[in-house]
N, C-alpha and C. Protein backbone atom coordinates (compact mmCIF):
# COMPACT_ATOMS: atom_id res chain seq x y z
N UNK A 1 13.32 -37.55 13.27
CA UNK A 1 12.44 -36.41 13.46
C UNK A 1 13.22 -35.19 13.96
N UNK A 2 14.24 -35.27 14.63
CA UNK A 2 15.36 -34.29 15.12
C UNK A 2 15.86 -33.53 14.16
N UNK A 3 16.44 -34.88 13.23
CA UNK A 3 17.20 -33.91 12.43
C UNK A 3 15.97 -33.02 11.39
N UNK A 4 14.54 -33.47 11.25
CA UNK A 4 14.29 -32.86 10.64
C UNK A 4 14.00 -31.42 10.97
N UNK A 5 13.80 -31.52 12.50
CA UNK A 5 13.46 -29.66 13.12
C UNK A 5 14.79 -28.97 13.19
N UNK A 6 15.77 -29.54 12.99
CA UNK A 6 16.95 -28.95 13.19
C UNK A 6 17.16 -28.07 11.94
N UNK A 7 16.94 -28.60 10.66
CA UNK A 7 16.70 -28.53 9.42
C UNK A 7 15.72 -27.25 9.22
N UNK A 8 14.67 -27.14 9.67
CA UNK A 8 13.39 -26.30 9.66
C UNK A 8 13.78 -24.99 10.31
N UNK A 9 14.60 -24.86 11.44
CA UNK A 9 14.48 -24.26 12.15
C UNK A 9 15.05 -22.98 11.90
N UNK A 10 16.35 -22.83 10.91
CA UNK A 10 16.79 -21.80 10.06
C UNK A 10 16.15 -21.26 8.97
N UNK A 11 14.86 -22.56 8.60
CA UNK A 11 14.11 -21.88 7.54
C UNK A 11 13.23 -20.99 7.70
N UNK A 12 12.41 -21.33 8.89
CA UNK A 12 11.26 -20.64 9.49
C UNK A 12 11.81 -19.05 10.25
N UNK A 13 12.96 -18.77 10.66
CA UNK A 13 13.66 -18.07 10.73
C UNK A 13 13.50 -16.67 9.22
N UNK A 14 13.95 -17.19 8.44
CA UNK A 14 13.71 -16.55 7.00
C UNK A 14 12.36 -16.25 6.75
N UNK A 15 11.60 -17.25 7.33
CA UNK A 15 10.52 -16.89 6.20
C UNK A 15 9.26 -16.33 7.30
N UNK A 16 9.60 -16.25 8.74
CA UNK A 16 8.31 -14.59 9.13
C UNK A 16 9.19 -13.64 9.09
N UNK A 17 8.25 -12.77 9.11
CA UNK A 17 8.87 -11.37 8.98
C UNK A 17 8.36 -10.80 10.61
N UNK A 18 8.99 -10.50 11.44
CA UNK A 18 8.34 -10.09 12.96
C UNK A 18 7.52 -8.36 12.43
N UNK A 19 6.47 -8.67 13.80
CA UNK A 19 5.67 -7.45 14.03
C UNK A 19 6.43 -6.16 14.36
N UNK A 20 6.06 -5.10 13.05
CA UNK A 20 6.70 -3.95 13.70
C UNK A 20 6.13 -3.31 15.29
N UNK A 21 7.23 -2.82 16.16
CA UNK A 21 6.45 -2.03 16.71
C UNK A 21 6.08 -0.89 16.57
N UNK A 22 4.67 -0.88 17.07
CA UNK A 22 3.83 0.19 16.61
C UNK A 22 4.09 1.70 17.57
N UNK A 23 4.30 2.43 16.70
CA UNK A 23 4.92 3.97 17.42
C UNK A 23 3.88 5.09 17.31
N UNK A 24 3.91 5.81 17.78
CA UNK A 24 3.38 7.42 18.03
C UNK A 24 3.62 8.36 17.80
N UNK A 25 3.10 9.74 17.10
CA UNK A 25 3.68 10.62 17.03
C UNK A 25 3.76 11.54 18.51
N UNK A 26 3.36 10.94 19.28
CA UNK A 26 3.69 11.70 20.55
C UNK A 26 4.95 11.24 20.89
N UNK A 27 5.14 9.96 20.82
CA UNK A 27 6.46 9.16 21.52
C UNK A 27 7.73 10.30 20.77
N UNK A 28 7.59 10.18 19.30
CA UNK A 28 8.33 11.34 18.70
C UNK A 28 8.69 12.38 19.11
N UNK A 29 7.88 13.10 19.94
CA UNK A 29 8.03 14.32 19.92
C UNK A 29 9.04 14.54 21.59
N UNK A 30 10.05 13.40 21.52
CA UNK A 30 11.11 12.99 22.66
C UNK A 30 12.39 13.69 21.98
N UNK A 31 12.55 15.05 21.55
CA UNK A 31 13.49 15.19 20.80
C UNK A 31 13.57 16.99 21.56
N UNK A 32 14.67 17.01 21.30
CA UNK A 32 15.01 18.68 21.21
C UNK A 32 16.55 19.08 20.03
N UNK A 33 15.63 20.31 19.59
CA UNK A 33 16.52 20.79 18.22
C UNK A 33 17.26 22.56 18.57
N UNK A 34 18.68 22.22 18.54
CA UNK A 34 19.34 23.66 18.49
C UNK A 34 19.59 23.72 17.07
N UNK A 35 19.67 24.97 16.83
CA UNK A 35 20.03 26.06 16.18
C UNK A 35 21.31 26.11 15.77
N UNK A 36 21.94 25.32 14.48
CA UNK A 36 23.38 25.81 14.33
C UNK A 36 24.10 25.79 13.11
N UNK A 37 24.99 26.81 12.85
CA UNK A 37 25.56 26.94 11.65
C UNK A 37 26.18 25.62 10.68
N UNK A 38 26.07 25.47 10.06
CA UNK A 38 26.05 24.39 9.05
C UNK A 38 27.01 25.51 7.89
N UNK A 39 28.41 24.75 8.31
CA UNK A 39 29.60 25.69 7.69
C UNK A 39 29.90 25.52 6.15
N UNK A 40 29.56 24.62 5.74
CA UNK A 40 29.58 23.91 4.41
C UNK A 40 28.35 24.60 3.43
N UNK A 41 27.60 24.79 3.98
CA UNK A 41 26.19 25.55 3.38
C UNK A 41 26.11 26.98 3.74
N UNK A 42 26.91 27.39 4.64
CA UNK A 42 26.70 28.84 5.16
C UNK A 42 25.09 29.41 5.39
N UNK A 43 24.62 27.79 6.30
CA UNK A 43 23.03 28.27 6.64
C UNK A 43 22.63 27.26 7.79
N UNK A 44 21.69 28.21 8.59
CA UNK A 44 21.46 28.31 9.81
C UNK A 44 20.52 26.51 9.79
N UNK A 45 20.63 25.51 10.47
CA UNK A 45 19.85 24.58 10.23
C UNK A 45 19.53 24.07 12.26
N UNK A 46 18.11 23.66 12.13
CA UNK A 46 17.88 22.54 13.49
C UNK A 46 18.67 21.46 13.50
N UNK A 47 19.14 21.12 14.52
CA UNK A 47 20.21 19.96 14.77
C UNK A 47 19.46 18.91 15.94
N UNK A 48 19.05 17.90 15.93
CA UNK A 48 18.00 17.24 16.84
C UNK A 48 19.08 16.33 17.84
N UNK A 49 18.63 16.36 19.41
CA UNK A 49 18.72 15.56 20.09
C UNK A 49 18.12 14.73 20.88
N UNK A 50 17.74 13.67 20.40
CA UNK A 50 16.67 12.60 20.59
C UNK A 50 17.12 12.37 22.09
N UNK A 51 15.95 12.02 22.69
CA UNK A 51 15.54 11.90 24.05
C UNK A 51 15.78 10.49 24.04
N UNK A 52 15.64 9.43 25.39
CA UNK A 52 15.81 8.07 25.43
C UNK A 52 14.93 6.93 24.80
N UNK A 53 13.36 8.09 25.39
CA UNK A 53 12.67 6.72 24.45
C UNK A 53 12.24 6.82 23.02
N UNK A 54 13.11 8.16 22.24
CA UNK A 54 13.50 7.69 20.71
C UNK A 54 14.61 6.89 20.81
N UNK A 55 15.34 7.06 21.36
CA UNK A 55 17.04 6.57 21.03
C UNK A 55 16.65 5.02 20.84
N UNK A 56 15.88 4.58 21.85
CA UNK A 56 15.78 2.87 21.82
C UNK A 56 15.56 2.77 20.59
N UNK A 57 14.87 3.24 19.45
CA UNK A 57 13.83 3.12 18.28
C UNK A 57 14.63 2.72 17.54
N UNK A 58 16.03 3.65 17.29
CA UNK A 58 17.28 3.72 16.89
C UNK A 58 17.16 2.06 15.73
N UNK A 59 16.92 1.85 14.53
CA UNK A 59 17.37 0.64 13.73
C UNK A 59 16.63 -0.57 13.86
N UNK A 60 15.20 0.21 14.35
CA UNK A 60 14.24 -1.21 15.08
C UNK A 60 12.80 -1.07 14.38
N UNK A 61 12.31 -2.14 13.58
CA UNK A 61 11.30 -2.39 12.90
C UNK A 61 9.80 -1.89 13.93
N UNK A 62 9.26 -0.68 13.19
CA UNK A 62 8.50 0.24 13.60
C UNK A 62 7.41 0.15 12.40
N UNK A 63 6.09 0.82 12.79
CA UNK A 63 5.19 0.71 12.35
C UNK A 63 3.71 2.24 12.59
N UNK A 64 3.86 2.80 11.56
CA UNK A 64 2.80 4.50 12.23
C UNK A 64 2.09 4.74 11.32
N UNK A 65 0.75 5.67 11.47
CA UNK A 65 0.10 5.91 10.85
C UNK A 65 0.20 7.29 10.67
N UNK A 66 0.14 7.80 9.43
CA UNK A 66 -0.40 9.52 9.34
C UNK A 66 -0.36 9.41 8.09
N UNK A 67 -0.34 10.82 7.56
CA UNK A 67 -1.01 11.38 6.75
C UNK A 67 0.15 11.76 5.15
N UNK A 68 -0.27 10.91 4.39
CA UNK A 68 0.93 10.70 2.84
C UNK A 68 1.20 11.99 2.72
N UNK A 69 2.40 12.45 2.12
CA UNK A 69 2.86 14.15 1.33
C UNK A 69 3.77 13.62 0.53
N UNK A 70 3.29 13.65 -0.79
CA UNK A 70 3.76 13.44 -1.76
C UNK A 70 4.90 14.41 -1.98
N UNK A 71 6.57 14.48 -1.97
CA UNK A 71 7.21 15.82 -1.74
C UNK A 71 7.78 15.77 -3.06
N UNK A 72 8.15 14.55 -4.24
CA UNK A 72 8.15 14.73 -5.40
C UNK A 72 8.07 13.10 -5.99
N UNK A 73 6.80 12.58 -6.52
CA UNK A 73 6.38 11.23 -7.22
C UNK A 73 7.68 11.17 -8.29
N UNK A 74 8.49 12.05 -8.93
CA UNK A 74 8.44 11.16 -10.03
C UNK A 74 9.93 10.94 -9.59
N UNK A 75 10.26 11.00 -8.47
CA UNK A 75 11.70 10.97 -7.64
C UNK A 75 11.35 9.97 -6.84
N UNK A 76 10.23 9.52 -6.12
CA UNK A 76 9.62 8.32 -5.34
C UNK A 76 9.85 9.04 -4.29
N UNK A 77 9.84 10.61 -3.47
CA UNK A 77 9.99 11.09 -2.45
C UNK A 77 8.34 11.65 -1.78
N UNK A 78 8.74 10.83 -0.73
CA UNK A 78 7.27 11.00 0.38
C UNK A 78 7.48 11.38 1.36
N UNK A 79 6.96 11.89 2.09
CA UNK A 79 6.67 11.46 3.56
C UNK A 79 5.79 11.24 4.13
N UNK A 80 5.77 11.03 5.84
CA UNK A 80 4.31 10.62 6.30
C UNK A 80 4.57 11.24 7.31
N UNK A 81 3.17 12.03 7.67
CA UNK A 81 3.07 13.66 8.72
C UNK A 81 2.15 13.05 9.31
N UNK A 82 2.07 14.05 10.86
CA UNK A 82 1.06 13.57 11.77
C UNK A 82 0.35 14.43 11.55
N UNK A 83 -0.02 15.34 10.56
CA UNK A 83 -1.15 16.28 10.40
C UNK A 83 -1.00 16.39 8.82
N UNK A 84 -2.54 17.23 8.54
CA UNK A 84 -2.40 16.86 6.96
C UNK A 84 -1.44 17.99 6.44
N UNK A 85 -1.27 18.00 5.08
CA UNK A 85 -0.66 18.91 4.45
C UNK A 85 -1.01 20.36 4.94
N UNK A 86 -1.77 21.01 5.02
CA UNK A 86 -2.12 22.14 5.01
C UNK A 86 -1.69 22.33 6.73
N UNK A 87 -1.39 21.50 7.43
CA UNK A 87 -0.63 21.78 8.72
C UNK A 87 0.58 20.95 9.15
N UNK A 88 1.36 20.93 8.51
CA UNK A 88 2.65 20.06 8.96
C UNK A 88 3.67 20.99 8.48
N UNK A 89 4.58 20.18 9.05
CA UNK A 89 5.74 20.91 9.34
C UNK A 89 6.31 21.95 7.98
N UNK A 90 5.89 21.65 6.60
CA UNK A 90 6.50 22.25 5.43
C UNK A 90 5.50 23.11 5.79
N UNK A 91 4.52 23.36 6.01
CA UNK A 91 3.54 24.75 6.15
C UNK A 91 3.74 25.42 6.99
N UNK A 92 4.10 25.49 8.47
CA UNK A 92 4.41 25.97 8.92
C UNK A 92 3.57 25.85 10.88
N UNK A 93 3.12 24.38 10.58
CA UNK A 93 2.32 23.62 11.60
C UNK A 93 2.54 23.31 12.72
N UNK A 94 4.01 22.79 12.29
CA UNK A 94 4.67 21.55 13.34
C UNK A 94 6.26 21.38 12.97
N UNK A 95 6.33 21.02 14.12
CA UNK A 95 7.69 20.96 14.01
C UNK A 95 8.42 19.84 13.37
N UNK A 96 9.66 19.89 13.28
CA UNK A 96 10.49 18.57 12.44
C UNK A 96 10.29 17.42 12.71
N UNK A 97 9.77 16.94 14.14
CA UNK A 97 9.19 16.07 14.63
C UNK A 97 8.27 15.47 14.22
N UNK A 98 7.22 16.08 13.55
CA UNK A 98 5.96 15.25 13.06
C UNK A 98 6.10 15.02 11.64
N UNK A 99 7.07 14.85 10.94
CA UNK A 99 7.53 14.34 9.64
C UNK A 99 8.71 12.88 9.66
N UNK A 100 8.40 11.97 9.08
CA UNK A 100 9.09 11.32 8.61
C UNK A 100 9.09 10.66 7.12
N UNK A 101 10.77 10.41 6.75
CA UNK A 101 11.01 10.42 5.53
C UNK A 101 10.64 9.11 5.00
N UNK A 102 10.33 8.49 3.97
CA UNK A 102 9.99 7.46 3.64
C UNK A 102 10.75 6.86 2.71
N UNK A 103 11.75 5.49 2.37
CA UNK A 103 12.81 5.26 1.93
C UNK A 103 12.39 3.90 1.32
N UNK A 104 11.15 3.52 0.03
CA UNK A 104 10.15 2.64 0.29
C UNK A 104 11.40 1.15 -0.51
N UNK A 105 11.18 0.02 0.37
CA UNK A 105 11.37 -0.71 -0.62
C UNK A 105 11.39 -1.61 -2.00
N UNK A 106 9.95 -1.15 -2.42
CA UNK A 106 9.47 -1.18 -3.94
C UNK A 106 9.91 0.57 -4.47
N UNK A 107 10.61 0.42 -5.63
CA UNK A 107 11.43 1.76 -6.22
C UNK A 107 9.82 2.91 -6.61
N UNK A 108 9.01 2.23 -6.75
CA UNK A 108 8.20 3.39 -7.66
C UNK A 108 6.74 3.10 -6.96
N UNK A 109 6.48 4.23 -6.02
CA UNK A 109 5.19 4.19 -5.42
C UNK A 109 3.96 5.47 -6.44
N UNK A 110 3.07 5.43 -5.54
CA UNK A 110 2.23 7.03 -5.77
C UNK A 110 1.07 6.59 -4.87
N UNK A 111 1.29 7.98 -4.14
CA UNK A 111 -0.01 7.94 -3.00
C UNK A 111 -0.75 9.15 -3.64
N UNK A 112 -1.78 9.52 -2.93
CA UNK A 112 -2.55 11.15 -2.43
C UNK A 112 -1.95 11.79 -1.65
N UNK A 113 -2.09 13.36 -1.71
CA UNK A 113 -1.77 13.89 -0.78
C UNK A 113 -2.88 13.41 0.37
N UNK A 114 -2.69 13.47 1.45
CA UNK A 114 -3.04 13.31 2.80
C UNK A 114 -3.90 12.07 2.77
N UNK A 115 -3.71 11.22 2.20
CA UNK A 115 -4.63 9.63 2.52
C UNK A 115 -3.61 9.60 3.75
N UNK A 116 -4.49 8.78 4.51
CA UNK A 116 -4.15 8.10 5.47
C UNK A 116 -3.68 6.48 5.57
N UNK A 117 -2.77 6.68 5.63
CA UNK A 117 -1.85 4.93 5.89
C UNK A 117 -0.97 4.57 7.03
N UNK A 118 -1.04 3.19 7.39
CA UNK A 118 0.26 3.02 8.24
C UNK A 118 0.99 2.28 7.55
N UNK A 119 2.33 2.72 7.72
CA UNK A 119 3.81 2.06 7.03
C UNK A 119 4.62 1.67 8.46
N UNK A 120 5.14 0.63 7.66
CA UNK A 120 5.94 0.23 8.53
C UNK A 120 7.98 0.24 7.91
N UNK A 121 8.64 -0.11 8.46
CA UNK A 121 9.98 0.03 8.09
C UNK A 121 11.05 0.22 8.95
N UNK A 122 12.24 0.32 8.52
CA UNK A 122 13.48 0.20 9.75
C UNK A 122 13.96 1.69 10.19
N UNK A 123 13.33 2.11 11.63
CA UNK A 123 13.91 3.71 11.73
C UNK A 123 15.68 4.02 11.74
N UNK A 124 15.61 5.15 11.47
CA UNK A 124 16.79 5.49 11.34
C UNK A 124 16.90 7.13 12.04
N UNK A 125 17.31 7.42 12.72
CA UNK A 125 17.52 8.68 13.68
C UNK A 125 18.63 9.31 13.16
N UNK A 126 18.58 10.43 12.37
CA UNK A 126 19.58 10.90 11.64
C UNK A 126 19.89 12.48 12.35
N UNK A 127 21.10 12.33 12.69
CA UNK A 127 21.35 13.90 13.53
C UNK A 127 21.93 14.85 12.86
N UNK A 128 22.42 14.44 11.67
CA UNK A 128 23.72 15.43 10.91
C UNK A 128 23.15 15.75 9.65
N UNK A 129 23.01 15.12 8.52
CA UNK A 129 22.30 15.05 7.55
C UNK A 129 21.62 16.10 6.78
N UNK A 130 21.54 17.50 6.80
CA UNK A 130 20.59 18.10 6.59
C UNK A 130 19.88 17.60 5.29
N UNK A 131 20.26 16.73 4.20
CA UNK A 131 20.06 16.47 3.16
C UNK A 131 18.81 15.14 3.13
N UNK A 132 18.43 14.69 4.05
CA UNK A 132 17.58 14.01 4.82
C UNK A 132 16.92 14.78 5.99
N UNK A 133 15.80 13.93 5.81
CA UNK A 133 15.12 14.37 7.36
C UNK A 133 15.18 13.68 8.81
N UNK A 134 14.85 14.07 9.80
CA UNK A 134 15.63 13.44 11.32
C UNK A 134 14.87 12.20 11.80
N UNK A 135 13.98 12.00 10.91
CA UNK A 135 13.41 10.64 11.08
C UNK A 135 13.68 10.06 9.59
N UNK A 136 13.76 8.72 9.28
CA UNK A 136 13.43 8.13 8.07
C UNK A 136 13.40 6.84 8.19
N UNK A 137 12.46 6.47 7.59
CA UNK A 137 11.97 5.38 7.71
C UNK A 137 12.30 4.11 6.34
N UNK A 138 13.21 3.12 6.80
CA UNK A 138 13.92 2.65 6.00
C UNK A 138 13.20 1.41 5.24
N UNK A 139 13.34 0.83 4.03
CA UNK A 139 12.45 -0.47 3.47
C UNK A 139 11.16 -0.09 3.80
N UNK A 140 10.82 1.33 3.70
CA UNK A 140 9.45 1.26 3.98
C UNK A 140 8.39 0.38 3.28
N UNK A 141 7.04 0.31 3.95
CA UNK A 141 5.87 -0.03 2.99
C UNK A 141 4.59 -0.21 3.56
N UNK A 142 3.90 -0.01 2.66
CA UNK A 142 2.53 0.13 3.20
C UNK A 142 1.44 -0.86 3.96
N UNK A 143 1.35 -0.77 4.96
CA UNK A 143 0.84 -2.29 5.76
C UNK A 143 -1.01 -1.89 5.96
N UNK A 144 -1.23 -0.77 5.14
CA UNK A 144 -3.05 -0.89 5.95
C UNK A 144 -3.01 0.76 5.53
């Protein structure tokens, strides 16, 4: 009987997947962004420095709800805002903070603009990047 849990015990390992933890767009908003030349582009960009209780988040299976923005379907590029389209950060709402990028792990999604979902996925705190956004959310997918 030993050897058989011994046996099991790497399998069961594989086969749950643990609970993301579930995050906030307030917890987010643990960040502060300067102002700085980006020499390669010869343009002025926010540069974010995440506060401690983002930093923990740092590569750790997370889970949020807001609001879909489709930023181009036939590229599979989304994100998910804490306010709808007509007030988030591309409008001129909110700050860089209440956007994150969505990096899904099925290649070919399509949402609505502003349905409401929670995704879950592996964060990633990106400081340099301008070519990405300062959140992104890695293997994303849609849990509800």
């Amino acid at each position: 009987m030993k050897r058989i849990a011994i046996l099991l015990i790497p399998l069961l390992a594989f086969t749950f997947r643990a609970e993301p933890l579930p995050i906030t767009w307030k917890r987010l908003t643990d960040v502060r962004f300067t102002r700085k030349l980006n020499k390669e582009l010869s343009m002025y960009f926010l540069y974010p420095t995440f506060g401690p209780s983002v930093n923990v988040l740092h590569d750790k299976e997370v889970s949020i709800r807001g609001y879909m923005i489709p930023v181009d379907e036939n590229d599979n590029i989304y994100v998910i805002s804490a306010k709808p389209m007509a007030a988030c950060f591309f409008c001129g709402g909110a700050g860089p903070e209440s956007i994150i990028e969505l990096q899904f792990r099925k290649k070919k999604q399509h949402f609505r603009t502003d349905e409401v979902l929670t995704v879950r996925g592996r964060l990633a705190l990106n400081t340099n990047d301008v070519d990405h956004l300062n959140y992104i959310l890695k293997n994303a997918e849609v849990i509800e």
